[in-house]
PDB file of N, CA and C in Angstrom:
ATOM      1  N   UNK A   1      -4.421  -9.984 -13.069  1.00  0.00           N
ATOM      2  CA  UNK A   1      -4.912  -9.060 -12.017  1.00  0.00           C
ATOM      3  C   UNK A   1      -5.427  -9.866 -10.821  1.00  0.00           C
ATOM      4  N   UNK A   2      -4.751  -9.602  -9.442  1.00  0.00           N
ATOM      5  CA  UNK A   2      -5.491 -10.159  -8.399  1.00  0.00           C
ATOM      6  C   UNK A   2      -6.299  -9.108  -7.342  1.00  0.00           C
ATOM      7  N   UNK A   3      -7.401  -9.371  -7.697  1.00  0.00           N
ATOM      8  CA  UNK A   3      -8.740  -8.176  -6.905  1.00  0.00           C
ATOM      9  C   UNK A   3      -8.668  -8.527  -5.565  1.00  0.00           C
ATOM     10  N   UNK A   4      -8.183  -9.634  -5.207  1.00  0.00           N
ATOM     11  CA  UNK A   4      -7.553  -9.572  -3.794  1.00  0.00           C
ATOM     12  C   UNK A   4      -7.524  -9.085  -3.062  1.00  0.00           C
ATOM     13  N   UNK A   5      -5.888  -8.678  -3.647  1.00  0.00           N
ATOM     14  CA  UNK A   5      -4.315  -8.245  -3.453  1.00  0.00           C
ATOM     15  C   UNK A   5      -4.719  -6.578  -3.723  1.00  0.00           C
ATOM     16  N   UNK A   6      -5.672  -6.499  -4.496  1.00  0.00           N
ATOM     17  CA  UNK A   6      -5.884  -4.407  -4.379  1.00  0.00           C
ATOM     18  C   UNK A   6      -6.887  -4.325  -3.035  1.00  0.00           C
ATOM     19  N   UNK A   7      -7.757  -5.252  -2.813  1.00  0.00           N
ATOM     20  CA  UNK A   7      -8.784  -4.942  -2.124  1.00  0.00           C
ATOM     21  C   UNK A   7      -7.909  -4.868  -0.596  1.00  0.00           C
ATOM     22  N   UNK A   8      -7.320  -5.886  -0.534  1.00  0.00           N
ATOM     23  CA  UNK A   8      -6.257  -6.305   0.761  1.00  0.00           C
ATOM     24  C   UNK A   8      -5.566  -4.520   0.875  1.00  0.00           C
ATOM     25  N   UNK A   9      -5.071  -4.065  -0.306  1.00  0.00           N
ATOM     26  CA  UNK A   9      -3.988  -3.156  -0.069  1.00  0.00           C
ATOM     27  C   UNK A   9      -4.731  -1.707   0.155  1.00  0.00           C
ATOM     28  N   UNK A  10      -6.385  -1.781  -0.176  1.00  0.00           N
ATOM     29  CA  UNK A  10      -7.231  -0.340  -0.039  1.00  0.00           C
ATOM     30  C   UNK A  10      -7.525  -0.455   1.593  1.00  0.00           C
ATOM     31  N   UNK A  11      -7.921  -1.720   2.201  1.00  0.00           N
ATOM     32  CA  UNK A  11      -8.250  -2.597   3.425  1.00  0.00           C
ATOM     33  C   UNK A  11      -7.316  -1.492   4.136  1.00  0.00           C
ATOM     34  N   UNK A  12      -6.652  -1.821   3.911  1.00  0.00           N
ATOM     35  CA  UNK A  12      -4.933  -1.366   4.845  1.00  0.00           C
ATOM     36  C   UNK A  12      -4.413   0.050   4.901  1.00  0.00           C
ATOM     37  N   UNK A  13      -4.588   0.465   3.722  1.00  0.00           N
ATOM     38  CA  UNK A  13      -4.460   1.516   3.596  1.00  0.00           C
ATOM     39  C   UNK A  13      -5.645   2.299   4.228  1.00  0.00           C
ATOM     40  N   UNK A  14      -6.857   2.098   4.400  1.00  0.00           N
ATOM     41  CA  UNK A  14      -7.927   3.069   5.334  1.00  0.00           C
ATOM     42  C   UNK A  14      -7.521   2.246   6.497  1.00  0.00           C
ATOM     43  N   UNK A  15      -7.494   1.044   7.039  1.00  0.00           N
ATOM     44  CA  UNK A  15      -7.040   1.545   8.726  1.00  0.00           C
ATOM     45  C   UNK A  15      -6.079   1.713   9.336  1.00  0.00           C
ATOM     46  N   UNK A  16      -4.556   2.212   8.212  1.00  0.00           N
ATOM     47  CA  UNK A  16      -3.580   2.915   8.885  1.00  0.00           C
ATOM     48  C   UNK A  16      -3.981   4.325   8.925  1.00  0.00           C
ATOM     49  N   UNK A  17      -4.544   5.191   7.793  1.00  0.00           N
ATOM     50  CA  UNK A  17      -5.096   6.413   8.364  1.00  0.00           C
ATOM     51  C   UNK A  17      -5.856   6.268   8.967  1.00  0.00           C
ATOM     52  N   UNK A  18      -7.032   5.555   9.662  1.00  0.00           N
ATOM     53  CA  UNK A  18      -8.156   5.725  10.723  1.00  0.00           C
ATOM     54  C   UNK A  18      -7.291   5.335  11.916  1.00  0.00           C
ATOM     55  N   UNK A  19      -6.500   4.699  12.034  1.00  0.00           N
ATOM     56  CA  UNK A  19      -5.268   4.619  13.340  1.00  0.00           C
ATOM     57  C   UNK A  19      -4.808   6.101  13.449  1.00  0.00           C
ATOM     58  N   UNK A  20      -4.164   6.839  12.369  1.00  0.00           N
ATOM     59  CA  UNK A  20      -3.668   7.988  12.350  1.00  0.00           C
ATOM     60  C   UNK A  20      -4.649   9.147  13.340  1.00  0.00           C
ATOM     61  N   UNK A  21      -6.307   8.699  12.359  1.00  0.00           N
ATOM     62  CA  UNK A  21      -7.189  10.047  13.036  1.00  0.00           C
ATOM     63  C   UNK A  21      -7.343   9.794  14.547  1.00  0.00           C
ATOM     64  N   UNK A  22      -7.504   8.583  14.810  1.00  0.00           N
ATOM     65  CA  UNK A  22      -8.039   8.152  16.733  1.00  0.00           C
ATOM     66  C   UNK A  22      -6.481   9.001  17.068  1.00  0.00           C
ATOM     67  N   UNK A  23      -4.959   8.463  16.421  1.00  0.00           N
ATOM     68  CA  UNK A  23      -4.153   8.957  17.297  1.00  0.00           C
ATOM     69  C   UNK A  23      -4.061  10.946  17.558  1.00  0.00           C
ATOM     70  N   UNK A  24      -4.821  11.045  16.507  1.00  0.00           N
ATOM     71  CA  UNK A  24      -3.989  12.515  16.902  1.00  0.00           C
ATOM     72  C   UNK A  24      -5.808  13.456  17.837  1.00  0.00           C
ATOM     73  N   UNK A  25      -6.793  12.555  17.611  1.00  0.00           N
ATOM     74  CA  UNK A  25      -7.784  12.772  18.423  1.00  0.00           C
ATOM     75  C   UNK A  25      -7.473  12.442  19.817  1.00  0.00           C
ATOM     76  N   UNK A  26      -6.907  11.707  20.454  1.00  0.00           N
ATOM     77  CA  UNK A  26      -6.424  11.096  21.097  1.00  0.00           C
ATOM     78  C   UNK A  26      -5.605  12.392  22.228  1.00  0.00           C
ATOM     79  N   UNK A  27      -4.441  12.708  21.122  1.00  0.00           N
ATOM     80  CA  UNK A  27      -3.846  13.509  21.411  1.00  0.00           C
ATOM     81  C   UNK A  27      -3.903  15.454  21.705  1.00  0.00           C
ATOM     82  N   UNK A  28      -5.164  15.189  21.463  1.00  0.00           N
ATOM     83  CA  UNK A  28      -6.037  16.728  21.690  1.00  0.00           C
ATOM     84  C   UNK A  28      -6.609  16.652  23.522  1.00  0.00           C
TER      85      UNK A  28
END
C-alpha cells in the first residue's frame, strides 16, 4: 500500500471539483 499515491489521488480529485465549482460560479 502506498498512502502517498491515495493521498496524491484524494489531493486531485477535490481540486478538480473545486475548479469545477469556481467554473460554473463563474459562469452565473
Amino acid at each position: 500500500m502506498n498512502a502517498d499515491k491515495i493521498d496524491t489521488s484524494k489531493v486531485y480529485t477535490l481540486f478538480e471539483e473545486i475548479k469545477e465549482l469556481v467554473k460554473q460560479r463563474n459562469n452565473k
